[in-house]
C-alpha atoms as a PDB file:
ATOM      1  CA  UNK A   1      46.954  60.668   4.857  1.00  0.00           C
ATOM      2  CA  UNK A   2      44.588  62.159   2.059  1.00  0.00           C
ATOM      3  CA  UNK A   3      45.625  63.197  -1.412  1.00  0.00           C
ATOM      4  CA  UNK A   4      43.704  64.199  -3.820  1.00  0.00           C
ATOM      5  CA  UNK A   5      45.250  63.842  -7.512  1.00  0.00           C
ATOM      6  CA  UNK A   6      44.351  63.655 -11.328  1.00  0.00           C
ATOM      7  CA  UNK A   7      44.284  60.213 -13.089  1.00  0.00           C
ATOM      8  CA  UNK A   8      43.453  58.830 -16.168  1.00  0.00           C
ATOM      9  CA  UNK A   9      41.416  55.664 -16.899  1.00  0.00           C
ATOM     10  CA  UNK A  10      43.453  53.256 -19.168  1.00  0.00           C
ATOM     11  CA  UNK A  11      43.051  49.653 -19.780  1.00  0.00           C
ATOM     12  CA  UNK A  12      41.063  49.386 -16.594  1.00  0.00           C
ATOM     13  CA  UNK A  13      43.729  50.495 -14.662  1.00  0.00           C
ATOM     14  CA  UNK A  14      43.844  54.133 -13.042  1.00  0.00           C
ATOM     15  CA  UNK A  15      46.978  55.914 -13.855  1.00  0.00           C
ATOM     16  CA  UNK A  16      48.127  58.816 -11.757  1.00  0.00           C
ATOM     17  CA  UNK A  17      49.223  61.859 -13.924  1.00  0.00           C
ATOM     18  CA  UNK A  18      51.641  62.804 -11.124  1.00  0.00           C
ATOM     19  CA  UNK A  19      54.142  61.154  -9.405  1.00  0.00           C
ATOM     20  CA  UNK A  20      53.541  59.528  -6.452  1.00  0.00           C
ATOM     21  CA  UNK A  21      55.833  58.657  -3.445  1.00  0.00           C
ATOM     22  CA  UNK A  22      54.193  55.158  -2.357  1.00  0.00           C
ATOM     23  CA  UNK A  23      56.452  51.589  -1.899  1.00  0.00           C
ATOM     24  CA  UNK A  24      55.206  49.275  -4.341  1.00  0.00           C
ATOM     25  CA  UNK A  25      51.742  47.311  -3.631  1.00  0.00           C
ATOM     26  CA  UNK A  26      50.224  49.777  -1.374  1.00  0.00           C
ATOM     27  CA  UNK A  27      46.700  49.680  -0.870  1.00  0.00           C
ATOM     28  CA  UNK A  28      44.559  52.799  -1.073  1.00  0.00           C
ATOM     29  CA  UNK A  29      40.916  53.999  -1.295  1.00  0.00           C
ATOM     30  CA  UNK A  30      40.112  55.964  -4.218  1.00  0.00           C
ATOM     31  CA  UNK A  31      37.057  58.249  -4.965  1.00  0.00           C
ATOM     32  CA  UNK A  32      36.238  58.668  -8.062  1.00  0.00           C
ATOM     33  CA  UNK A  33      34.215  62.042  -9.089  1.00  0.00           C
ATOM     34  CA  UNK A  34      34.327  63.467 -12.613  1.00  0.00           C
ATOM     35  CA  UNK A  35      34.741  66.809 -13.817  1.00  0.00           C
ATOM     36  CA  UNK A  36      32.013  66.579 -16.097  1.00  0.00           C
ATOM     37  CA  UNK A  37      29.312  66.101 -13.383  1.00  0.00           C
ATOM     38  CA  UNK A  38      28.954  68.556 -10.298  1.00  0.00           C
ATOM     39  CA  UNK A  39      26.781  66.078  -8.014  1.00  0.00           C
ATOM     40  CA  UNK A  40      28.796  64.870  -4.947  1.00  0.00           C
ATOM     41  CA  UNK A  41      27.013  62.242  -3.295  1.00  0.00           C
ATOM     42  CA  UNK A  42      25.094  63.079  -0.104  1.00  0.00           C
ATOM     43  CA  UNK A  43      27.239  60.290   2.367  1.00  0.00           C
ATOM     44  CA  UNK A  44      30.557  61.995   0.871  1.00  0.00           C
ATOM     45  CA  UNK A  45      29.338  65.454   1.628  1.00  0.00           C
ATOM     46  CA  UNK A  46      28.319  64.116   5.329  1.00  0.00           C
ATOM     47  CA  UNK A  47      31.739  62.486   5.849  1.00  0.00           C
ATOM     48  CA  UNK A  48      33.491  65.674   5.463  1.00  0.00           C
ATOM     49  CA  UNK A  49      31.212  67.868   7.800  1.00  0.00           C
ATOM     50  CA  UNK A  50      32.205  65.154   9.783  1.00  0.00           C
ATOM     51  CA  UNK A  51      36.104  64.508   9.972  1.00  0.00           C
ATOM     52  CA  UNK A  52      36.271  68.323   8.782  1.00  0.00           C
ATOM     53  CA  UNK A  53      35.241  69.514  12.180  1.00  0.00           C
ATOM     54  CA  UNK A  54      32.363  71.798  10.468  1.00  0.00           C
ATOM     55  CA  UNK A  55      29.826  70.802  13.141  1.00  0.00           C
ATOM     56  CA  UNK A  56      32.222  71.181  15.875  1.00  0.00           C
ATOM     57  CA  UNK A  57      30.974  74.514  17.332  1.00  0.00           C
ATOM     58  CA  UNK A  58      27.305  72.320  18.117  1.00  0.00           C
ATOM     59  CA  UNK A  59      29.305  70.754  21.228  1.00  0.00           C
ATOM     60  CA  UNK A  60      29.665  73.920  22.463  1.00  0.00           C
ATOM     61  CA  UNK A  61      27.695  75.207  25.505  1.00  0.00           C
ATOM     62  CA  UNK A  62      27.334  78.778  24.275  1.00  0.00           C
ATOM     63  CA  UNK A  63      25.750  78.125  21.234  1.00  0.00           C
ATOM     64  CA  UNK A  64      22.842  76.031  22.879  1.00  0.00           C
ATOM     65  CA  UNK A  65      20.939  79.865  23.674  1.00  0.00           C
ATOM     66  CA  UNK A  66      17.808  78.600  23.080  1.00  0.00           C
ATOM     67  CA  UNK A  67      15.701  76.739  25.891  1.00  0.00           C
ATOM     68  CA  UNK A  68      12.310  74.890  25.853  1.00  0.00           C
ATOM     69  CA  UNK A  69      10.224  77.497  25.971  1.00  0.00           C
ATOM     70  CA  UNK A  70      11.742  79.391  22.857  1.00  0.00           C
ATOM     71  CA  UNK A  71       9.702  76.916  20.893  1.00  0.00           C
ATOM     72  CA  UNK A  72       6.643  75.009  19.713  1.00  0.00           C
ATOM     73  CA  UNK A  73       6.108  71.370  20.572  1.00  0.00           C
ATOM     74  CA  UNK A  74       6.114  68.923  17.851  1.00  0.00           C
END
């Protein structure tokens, strides 16, 4: 499951400012951005191309229309 939710730093503990519906002692993985800064690190972007499915379409036959000679060697 992924949420994503506001919290609030306090007394080096992060504190949800919604409830949540988790049994006690749960572990979870939190990413922390801010909404002062804009920059989303480059691995975070990758990971959601990724799991997202945005590169999806590249597996597909059809799309490969170029060949060989379409291009220069390198």
């Amino acid at each position: 499951m992924t949420y994503a939710i506001k919290s609030r730093y306090e007394n080096g503990v992060f504190r949800p400012l919604q409830k949540l519906d988790f049994p006690e002692y749960k572990e979870v993985e939190i990413i922390i951005t801010s909404e002062s800064t804009n920059d989303i690190p480059p691995s975070l972007l990758l990971k959601v191309a990724e799991q997202g499915g945005s590169y999806d379409f590249l597996a597909n036959p059809e799309e490969d229309i170029y060949t060989i000679e379409d291009g220069e060697e390198v």
